[in-house]
Protein backbone atom coordinates (compact mmCIF):
# COMPACT_ATOMS: atom_id res chain seq x y z
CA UNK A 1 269.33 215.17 58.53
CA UNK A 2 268.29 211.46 58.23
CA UNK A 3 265.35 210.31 56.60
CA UNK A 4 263.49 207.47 57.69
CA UNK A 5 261.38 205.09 55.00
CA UNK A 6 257.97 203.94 56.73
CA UNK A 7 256.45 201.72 54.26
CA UNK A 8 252.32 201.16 55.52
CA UNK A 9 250.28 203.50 56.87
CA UNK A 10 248.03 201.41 59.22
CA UNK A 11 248.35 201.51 62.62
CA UNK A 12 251.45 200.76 63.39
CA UNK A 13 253.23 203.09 60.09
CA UNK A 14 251.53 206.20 61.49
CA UNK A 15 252.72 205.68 65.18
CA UNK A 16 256.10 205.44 63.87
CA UNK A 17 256.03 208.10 61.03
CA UNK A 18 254.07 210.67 63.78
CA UNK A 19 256.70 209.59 66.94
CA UNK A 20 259.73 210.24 64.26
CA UNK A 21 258.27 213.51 62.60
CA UNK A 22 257.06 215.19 66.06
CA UNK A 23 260.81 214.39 67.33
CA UNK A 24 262.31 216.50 64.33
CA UNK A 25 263.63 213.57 62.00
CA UNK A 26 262.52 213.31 58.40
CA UNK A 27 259.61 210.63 57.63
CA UNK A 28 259.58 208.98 54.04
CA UNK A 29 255.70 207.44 54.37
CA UNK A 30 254.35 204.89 52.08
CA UNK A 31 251.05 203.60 50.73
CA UNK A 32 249.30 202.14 47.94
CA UNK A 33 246.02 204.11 49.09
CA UNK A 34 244.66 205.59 47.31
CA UNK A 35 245.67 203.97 44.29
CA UNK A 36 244.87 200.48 45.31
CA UNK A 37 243.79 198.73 48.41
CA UNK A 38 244.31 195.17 49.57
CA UNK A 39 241.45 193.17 49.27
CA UNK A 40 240.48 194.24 53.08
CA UNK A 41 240.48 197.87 52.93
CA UNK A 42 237.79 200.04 51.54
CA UNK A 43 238.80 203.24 52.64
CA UNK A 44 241.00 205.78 51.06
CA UNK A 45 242.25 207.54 54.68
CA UNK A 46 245.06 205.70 56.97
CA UNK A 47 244.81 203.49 60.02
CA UNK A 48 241.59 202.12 58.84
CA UNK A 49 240.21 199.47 61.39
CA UNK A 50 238.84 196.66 58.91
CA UNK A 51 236.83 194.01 61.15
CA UNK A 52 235.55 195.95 64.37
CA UNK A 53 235.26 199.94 65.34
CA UNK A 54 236.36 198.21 69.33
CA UNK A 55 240.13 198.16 70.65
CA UNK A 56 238.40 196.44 73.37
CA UNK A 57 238.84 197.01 77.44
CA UNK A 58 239.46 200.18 78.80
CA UNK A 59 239.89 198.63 81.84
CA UNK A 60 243.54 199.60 83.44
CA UNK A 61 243.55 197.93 86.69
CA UNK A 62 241.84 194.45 85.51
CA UNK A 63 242.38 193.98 81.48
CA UNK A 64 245.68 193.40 79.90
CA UNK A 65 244.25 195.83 76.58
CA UNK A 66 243.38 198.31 78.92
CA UNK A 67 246.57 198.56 80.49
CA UNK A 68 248.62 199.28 77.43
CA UNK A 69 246.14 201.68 76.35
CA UNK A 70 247.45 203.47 79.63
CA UNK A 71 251.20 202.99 79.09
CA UNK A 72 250.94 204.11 75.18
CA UNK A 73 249.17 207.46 76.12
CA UNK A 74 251.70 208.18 78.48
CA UNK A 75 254.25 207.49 75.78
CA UNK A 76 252.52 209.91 73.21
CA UNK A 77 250.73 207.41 71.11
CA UNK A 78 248.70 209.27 68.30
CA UNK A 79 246.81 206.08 68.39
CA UNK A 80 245.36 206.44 71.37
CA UNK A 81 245.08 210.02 71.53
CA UNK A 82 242.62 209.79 68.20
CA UNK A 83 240.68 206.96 69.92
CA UNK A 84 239.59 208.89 72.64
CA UNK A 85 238.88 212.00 71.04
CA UNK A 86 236.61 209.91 68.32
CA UNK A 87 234.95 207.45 70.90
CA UNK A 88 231.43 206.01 70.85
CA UNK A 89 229.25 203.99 73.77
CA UNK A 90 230.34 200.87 74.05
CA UNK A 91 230.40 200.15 78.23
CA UNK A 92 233.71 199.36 79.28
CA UNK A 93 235.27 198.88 76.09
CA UNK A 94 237.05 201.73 73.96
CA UNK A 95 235.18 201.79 70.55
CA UNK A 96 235.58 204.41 68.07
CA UNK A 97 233.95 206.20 64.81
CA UNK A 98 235.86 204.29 62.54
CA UNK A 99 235.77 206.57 59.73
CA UNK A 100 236.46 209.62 61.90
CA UNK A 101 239.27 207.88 63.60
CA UNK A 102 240.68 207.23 60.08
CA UNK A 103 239.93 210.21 59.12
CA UNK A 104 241.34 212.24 62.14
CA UNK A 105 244.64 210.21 61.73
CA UNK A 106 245.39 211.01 58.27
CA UNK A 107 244.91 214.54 58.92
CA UNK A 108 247.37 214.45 61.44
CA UNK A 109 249.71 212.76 59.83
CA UNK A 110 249.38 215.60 56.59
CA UNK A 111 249.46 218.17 58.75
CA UNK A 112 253.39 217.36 60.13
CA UNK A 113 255.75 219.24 57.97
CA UNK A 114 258.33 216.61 58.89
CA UNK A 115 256.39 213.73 56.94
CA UNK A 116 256.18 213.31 53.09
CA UNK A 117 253.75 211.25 51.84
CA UNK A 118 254.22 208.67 48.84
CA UNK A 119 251.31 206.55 47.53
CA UNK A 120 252.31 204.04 45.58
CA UNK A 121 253.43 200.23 46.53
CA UNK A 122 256.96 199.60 47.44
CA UNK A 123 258.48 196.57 45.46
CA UNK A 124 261.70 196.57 47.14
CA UNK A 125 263.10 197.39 50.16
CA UNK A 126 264.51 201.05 50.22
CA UNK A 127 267.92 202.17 51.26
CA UNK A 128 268.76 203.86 55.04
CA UNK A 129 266.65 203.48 57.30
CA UNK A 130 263.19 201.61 56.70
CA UNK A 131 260.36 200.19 59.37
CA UNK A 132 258.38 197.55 57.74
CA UNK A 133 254.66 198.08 58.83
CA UNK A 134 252.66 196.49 55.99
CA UNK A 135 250.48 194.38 57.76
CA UNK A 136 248.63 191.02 57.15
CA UNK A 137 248.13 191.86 53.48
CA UNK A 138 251.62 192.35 52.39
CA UNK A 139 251.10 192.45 48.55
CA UNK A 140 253.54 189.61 46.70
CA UNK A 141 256.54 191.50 45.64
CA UNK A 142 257.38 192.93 48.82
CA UNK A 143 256.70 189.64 50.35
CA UNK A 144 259.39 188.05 48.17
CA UNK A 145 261.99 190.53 49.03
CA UNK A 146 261.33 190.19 53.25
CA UNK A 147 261.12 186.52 52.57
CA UNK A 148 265.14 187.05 50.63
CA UNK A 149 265.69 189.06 54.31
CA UNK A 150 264.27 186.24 56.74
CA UNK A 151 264.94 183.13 54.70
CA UNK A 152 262.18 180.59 55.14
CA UNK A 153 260.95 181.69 58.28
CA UNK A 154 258.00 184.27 56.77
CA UNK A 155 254.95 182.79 57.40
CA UNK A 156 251.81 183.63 55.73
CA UNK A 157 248.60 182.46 57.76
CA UNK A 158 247.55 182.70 61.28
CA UNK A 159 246.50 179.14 62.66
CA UNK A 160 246.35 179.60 66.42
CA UNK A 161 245.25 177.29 69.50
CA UNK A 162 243.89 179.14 72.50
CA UNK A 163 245.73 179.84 75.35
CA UNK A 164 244.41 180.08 79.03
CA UNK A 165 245.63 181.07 82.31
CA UNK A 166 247.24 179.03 84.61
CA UNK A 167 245.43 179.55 87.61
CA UNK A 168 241.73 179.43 85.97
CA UNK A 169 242.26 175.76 85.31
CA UNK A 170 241.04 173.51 87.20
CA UNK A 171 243.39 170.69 88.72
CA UNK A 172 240.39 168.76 90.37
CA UNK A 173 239.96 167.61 86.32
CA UNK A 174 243.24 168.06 85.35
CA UNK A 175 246.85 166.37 86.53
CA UNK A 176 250.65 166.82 85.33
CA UNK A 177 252.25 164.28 83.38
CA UNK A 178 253.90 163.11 79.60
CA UNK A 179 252.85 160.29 77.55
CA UNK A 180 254.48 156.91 78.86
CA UNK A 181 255.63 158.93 81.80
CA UNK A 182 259.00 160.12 79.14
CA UNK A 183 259.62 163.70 79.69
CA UNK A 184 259.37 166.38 82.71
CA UNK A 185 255.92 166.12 83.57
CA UNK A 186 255.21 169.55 82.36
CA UNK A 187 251.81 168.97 80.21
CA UNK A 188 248.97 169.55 82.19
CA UNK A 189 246.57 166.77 81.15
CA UNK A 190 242.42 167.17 81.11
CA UNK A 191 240.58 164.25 80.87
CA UNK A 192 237.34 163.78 79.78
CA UNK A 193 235.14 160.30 80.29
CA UNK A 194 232.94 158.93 77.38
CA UNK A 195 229.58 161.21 78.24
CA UNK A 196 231.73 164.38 78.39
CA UNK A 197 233.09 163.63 75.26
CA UNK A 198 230.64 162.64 72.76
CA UNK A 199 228.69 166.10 74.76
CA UNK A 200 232.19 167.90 73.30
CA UNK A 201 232.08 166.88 69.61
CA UNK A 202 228.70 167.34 69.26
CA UNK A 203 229.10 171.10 70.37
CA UNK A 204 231.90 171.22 68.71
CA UNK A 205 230.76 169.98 64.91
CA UNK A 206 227.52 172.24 65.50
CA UNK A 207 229.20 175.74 66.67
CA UNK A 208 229.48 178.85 65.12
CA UNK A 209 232.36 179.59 63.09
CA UNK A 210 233.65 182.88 62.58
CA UNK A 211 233.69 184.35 58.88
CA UNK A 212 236.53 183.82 56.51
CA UNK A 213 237.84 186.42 53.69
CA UNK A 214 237.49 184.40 49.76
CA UNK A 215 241.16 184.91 49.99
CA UNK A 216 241.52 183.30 53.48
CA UNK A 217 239.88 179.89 52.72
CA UNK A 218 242.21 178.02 50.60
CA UNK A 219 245.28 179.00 51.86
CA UNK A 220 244.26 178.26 55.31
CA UNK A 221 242.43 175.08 55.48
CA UNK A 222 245.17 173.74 53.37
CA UNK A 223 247.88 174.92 55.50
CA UNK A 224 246.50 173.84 59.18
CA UNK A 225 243.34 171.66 59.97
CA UNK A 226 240.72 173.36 62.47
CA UNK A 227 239.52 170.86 65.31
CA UNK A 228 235.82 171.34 64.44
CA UNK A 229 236.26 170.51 60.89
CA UNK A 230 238.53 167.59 62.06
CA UNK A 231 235.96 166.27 64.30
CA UNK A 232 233.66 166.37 61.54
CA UNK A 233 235.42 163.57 59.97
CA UNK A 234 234.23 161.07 62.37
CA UNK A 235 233.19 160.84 66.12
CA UNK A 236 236.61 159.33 67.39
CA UNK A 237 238.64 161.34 64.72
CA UNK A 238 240.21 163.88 67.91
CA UNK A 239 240.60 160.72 70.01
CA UNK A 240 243.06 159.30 67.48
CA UNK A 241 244.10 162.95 67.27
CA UNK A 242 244.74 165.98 69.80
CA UNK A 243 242.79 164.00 72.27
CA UNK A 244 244.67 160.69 71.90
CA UNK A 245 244.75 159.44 75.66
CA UNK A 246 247.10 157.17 74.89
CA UNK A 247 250.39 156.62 77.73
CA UNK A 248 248.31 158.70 79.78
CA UNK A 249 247.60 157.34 83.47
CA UNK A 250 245.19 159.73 85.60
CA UNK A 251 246.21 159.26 88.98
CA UNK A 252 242.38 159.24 90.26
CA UNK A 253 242.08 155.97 88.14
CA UNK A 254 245.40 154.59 87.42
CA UNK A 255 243.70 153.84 83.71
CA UNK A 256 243.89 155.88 80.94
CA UNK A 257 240.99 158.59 80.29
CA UNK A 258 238.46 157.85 77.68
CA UNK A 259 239.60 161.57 75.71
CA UNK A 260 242.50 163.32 76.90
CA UNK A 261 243.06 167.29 75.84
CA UNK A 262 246.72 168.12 76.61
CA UNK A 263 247.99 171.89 77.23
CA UNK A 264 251.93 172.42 77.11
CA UNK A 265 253.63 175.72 78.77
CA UNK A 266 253.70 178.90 76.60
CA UNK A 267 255.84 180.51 79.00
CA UNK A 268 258.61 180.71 80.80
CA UNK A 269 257.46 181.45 83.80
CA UNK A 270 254.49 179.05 83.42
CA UNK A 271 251.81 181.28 83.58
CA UNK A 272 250.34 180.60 80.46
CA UNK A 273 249.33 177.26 79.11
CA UNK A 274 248.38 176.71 74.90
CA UNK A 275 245.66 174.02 73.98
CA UNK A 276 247.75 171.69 72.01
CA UNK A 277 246.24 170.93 68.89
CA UNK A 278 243.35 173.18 68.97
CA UNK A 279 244.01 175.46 65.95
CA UNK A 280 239.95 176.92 65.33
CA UNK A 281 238.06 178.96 63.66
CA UNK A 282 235.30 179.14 65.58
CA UNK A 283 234.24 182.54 67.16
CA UNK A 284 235.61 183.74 70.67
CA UNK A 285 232.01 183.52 72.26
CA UNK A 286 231.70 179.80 70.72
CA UNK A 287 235.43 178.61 71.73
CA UNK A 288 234.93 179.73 75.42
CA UNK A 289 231.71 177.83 75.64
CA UNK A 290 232.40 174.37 74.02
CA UNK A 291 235.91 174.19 75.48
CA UNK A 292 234.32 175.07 78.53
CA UNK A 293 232.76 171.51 78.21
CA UNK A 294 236.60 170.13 79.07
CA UNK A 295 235.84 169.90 82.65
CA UNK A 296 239.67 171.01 83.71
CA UNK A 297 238.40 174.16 81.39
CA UNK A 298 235.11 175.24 83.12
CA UNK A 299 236.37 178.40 84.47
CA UNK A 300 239.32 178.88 82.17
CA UNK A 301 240.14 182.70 81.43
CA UNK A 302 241.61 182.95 77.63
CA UNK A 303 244.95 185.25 76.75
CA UNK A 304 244.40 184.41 73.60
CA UNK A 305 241.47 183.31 71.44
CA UNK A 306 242.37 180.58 68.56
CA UNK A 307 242.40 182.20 65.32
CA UNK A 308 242.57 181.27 61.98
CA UNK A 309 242.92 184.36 59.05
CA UNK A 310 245.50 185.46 56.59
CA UNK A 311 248.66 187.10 58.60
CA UNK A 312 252.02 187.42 56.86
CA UNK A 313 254.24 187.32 60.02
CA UNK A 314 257.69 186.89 60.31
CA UNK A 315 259.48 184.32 62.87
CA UNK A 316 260.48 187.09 65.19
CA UNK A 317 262.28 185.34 67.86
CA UNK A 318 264.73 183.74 65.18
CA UNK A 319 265.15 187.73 63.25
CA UNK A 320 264.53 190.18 65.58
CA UNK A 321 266.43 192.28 68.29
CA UNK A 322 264.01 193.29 71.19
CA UNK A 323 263.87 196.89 69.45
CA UNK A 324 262.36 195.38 66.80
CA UNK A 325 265.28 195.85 64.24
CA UNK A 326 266.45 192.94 62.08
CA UNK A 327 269.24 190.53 63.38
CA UNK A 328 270.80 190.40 60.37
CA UNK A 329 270.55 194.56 59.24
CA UNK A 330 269.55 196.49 62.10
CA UNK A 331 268.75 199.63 59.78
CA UNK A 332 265.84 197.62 59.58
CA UNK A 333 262.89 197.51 61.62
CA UNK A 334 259.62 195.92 61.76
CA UNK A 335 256.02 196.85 63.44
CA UNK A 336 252.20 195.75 63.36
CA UNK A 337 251.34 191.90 62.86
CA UNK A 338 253.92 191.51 60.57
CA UNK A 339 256.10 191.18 63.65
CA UNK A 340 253.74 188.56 65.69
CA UNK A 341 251.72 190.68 67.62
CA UNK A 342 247.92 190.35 67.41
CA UNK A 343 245.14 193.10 67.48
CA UNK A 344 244.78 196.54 66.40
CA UNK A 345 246.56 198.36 69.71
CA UNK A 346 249.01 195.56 69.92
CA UNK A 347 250.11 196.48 66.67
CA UNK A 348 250.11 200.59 66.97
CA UNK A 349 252.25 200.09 70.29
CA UNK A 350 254.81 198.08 67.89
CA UNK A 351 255.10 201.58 65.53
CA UNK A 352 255.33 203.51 68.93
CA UNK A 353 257.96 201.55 70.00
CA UNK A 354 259.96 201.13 67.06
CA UNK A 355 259.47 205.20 66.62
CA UNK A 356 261.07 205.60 70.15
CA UNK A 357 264.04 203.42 69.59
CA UNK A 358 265.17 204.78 66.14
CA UNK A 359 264.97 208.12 67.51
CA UNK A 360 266.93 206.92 69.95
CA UNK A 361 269.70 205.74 67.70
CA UNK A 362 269.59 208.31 65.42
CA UNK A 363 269.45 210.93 67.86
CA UNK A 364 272.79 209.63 69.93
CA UNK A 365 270.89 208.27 72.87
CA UNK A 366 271.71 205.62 74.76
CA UNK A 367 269.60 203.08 74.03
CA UNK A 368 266.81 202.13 77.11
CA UNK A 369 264.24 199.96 76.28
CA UNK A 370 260.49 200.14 77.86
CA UNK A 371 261.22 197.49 81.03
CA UNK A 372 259.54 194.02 80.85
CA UNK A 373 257.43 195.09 83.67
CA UNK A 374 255.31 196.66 81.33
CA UNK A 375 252.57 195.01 78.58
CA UNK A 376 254.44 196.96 76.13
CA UNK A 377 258.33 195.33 76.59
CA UNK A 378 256.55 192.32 78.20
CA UNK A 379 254.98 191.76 74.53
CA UNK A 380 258.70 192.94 72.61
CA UNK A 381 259.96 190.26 74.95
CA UNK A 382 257.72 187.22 74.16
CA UNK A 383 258.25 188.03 70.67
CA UNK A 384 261.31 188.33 70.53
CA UNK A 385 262.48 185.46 73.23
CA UNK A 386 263.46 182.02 71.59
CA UNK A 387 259.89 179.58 70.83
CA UNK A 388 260.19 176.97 68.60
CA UNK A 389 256.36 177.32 68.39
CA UNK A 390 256.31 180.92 68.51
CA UNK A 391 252.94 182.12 67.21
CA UNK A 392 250.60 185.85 67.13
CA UNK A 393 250.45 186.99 70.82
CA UNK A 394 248.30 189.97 72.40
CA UNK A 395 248.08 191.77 75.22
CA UNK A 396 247.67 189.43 78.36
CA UNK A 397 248.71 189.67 82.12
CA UNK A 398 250.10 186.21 81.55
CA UNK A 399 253.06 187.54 79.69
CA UNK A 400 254.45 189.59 82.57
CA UNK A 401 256.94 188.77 85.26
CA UNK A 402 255.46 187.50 88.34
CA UNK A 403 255.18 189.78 91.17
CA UNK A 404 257.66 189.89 94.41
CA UNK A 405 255.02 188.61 96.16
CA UNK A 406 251.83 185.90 96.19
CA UNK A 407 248.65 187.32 95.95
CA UNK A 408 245.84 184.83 95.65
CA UNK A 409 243.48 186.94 95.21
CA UNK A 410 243.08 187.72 91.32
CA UNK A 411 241.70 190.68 90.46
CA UNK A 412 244.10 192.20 93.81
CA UNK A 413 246.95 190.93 91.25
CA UNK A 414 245.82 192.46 88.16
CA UNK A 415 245.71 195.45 89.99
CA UNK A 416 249.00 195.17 91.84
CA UNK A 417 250.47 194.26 88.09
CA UNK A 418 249.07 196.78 87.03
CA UNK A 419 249.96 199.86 88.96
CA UNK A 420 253.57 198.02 88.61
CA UNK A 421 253.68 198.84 85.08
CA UNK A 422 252.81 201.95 85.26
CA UNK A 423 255.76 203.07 87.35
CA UNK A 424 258.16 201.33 85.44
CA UNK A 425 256.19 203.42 81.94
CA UNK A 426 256.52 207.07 83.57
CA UNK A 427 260.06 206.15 84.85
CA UNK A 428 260.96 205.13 81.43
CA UNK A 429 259.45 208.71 79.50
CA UNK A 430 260.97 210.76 82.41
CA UNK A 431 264.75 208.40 82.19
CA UNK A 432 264.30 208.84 78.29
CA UNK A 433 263.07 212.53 78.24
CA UNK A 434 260.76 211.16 75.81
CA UNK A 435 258.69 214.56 75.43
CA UNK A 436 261.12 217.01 76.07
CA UNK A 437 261.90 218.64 73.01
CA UNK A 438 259.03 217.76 71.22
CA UNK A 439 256.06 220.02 70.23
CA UNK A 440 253.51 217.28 70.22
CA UNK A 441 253.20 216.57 73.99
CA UNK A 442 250.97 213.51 74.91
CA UNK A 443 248.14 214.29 77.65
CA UNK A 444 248.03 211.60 80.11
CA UNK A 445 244.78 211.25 81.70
């Protein structure tokens, strides 16, 4: 029988490792706890949740999160199975006993015959089959030997602009157009006059910024430039900057604006827009209220907060197959934010789906992967689909196809998204007889 090397227990190891060993294949699992730990992790037990006990919505008809909370249950996800048996209040969001999730986890994952257990770091990459899970912490040497695997394109910090949704901006403040009038038109231009500006910076040099590891702040700051510290540097800094308005006519003026904040297409399908030049590190709370000063950005809804923090992460759409196997060696698979995805269920569903697909492979199946239609292979997709600016992505309705049909209406289209996806999920266990022969059957609820 084949043995499969998981190296990482977080989130997304244990998905994989627990998918593999409850479908009868041999799991090789690999820590440094309790040894050592990263300088992140305190606790000696697996799939330890470091900055928040919350995997956020629960929500399965109007939040992305929620949604593929939904799909991964009905795909068996030990993640999600442990999160709901270890919940605490928290409203509408799913937050859990973090040390009895942890704790629950690793006793499931001792308790499968099928898994042995190694604790000790991994230096190079093993023979047969591997899934790289290690995380945002990846310690040096096995850095150095993914970086001989993906040449130059392994990145090691997480300097993101926001991204909002299309339809929450508002084009009574905003028009389409390119610099000088050279290009497509496709940036979507918001203007702001000389009293909604200086209101900006000053809200923007004054706002809370969210707290940074000692082994974050050098590497970061060095490597990308947050707005707010830029418009520190002087009151007209960003308008020399990201807010240049230069070659920019506004057709309610025919001049150009005083400040001009341009957001290019993150999509293909143009659903999703990224604020261009608006890597931050200020908190989510603090972003959605100064940028809410932008008047085209009022009412914006964000996919994706900025974020600045250490995240080794590999240029997926240049080195990975949609199964998450390597290009170059698909024995070779990677999960969790190594891979680009962003957030704690984000990266579990990675290890769930990278469990399914070796399975897959090494059990003679026809390869099927989960359809686009879902969060789950809408977020393999993104990842995976050619961006010369690719950067971390979470779970967002923005990333999925648009429907057959307009619907105006949003929260009707969240909905009508969402019970989409969850056709196309129990199609895919029942085509895939994902459960059959396993003793570990998920319960949907």
């Amino acid at each position: 029988m084949q043995k499969v090397n998981v190296i990482g227990a977080g989130l997304a190891g244990v998905e994989t490792a627990y998918f593999l060993a409850t479908h009868g294949i041999k799991v090789k699992l690999f820590d440094i706890k309790p040894k050592s730990f990263t300088p992140a992790h305190t606790d000696e037990n697996f799939a330890e949740l470091v900055c928040s006990n919350s995997l956020k919505s629960n929500d399965i008809f109007g939040n992305a999160a929620g949604l593929l909370k939904e799909e991964m249950r009905r795909m068996g996800s030990i993640t999600m199975s442990v999160a709901d048996k270890t919940r605490v209040p928290a409203g509408n969001a799913l937050a859990v006993n973090r040390v009895e999730f942890a704790k629950q986890i690793t006793d499931r994952i001792k308790a499968q015959e099928n898994i042995e257990i190694v604790c000790e770091e991994v230096t190079k990459i093993p023979k047969g089959n591997v899934v790289i899970a290690t995380g945002p912490l990846t310690t040096k040497p096995l850095s150095d030997k993914i970086s001989e695997l993906v040449g130059e394109k392994l990145h090691f910090f997480d300097a993101s602009a926001p991204i909002v949704e299309k339809d929450s901006i508002d084009f009574d403040h905003a028009f389409y157009g390119d610099r000088y009038g050279k290009g497509n038109g496709d940036h979507v231009n918001c203007p702001m006059n000389k009293e909604e500006y200086v209101a900006f910076i000053e809200a923007l040099t004054s706002a809370e910024r969210a707290t940074l590891h000692d082994f974050e702040n050098k590497e970061i700051f060095e490597g990308c430039m947050p707005i707010e510290i830029m418009a520190s540097r002087g009151k007209d800094t960003l308008r020399f900057g990201p807010l240049k308005p230069v070659g920019l006519d506004d057709p309610k003026t025919g001049r150009w604006p005083y400040a001009c904040l341009q957001l290019r297409r993150e999509d293909e399908n143009g659903e999703m827009y990224n604020l261009v030049g608006f890597q931050t590190n200020l908190t989510f709370a603090e972003q959605k209220r100064v940028f809410g000063i932008i008047p085209a950005l009022k009412q914006a809804e964000y996919l994706r907060y900025g974020v600045m923090h250490r995240n080794t992460f590999i240029n997926s759409p240049e080195v990975l197959n949609p199964d998450y196997s390597l290009k170059a060696d698909d024995r070779i698979y990677f999960a969790g934010q190594i891979t680009g995805v962003e957030g704690y269920v984000e990266s579990a569903l990675s290890g769930l789906m990278a469990g399914i697909y070796i399975w897959q492979k090494l059990s003679g199946k026809l390869q099927t992967l989960v359809p686009e239609y879902t969060v789950a292979g809408a977020l393999a997709k993104y990842i995976t689909t050619p961006n010369k600016d690719f950067q971390p992505m979470n779970a967002n309705f923005g990333i999925l196809p648009p429907m057959d049909r307009i619907i105006k209406d949003k929260a009707q289209k969240k909905h009508a998204q969402a019970e989409r996806s969850l056709l196309h999920v129990d199609q895919f266990v029942k085509e895939t007889k994902l459960w059959q022969n396993s003793w570990a059957q998920p319960s949907v609820q």
